[in-house]
Protein backbone atom coordinates (compact mmCIF):
# COMPACT_ATOMS: atom_id res chain seq x y z
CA UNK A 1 0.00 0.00 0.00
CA UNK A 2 1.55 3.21 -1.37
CA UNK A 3 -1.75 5.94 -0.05
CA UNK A 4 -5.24 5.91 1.17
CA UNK A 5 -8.27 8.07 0.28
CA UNK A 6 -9.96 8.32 3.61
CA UNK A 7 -13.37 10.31 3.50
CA UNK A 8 -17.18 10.44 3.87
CA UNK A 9 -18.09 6.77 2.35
CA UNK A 10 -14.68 4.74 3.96
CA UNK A 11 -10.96 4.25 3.60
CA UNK A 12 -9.64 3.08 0.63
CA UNK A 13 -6.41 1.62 0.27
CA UNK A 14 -4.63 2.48 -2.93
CA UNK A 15 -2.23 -0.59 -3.52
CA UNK A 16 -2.15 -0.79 -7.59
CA UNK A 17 0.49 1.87 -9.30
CA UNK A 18 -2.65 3.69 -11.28
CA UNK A 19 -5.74 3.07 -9.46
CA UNK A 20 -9.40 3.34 -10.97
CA UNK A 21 -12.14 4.85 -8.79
CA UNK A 22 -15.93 4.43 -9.75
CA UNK A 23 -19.39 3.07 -9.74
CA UNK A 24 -18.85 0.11 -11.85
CA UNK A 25 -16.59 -2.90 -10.69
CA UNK A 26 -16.07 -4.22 -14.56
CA UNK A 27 -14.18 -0.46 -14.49
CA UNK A 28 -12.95 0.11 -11.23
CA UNK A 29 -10.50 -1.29 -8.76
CA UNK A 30 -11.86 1.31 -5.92
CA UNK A 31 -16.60 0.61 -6.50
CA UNK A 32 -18.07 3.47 -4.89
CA UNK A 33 -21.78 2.49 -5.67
CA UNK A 34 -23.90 5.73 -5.43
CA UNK A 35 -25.44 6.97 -8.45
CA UNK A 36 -23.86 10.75 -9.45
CA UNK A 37 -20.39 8.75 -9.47
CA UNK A 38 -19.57 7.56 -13.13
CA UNK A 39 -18.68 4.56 -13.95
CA UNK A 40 -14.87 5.55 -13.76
CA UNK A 41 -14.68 8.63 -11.96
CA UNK A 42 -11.13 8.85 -11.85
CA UNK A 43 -7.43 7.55 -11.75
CA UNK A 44 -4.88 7.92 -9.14
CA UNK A 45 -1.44 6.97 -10.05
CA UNK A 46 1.86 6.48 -8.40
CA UNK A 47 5.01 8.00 -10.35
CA UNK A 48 8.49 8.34 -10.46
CA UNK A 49 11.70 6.52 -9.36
CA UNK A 50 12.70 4.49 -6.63
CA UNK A 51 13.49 7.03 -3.76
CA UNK A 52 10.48 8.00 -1.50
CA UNK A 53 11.32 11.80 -2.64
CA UNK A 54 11.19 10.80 -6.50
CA UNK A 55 7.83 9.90 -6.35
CA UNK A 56 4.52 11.61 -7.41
CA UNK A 57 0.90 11.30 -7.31
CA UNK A 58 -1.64 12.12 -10.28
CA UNK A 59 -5.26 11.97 -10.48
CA UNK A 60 -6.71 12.14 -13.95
CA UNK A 61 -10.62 13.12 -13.42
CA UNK A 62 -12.36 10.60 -16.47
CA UNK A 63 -15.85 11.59 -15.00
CA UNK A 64 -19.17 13.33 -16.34
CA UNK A 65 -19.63 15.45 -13.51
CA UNK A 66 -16.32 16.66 -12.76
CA UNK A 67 -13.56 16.11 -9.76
CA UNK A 68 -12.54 18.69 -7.86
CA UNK A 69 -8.93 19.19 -5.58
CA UNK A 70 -9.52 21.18 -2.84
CA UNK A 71 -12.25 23.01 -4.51
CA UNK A 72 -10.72 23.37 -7.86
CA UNK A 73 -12.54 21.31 -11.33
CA UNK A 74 -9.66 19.29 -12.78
CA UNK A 75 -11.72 18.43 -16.22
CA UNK A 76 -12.24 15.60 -17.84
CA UNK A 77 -9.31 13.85 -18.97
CA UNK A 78 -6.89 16.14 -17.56
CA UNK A 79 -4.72 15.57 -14.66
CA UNK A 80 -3.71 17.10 -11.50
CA UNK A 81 -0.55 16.27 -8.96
CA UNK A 82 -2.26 15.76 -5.63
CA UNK A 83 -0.29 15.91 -2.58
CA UNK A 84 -0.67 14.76 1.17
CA UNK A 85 -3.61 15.92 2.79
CA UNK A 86 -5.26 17.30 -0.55
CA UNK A 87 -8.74 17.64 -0.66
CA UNK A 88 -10.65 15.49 -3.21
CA UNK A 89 -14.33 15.95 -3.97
CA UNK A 90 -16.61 14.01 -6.55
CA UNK A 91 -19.33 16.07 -6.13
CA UNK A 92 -19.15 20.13 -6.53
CA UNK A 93 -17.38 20.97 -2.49
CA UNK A 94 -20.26 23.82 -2.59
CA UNK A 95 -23.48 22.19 -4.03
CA UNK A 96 -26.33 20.93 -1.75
CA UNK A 97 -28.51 18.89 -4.13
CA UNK A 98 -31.18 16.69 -2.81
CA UNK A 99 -30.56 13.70 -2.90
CA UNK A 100 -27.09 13.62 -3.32
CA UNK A 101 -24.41 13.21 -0.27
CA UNK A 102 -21.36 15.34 -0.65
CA UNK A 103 -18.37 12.41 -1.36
CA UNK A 104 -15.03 13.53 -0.55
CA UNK A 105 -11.82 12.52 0.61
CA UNK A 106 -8.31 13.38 1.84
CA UNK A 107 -5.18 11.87 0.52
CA UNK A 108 -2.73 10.68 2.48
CA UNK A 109 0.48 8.77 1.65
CA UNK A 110 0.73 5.39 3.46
């Protein structure tokens, strides 16, 4: 285990060197089974050399509705280095919709 997400619907270990986050198992390593998640929300990948301090982290937000680090949209199918701590939201941080439970997270390296 290189990281966790830890946030409103569990922890989640991130083990994999890219690791695929969304509703669908067939697509995802990581099933979060609510319905505004897409079927692959997102990627997070490991990167870089052997040294802890060579190392990097990258989410890549593949969803409909957007991903947002700490409060900013990535876009879909661009990527963002996340660091420890960083805030990760798959639903807008500042929208109350009925119906729909805010799901975040904070990174953390393991």
């Amino acid at each position: 285990m290189w990281g966790q997400l830890v946030g409103s619907v569990g922890t989640f270990d991130l083990r994999l060197p890219v690791c695929r986050i969304g509703r669908i198992s067939a697509k995802a390593d990581i099933v979060i089974q609510k319905p505004w998640i897409s079927a692959l929300q997102c990627t997070i990948a490991l990167r870089g050399g052997e040294g802890i301090g060579d190392k990097s982290v990258w989410l890549t937000d593949m969803s409909s509705n957007g991903v947002y680090v700490n409060g900013d949209m990535v876009g879909k199918s661009f990527e963002r280095q996340i660091f420890e701590n960083d805030e990760i939201y798959f639903t807008k941080p500042s929208l109350h919709t009925p119906n729909v439970e805010p799901t975040f997270f904070r990174f953390r390296f393991a």
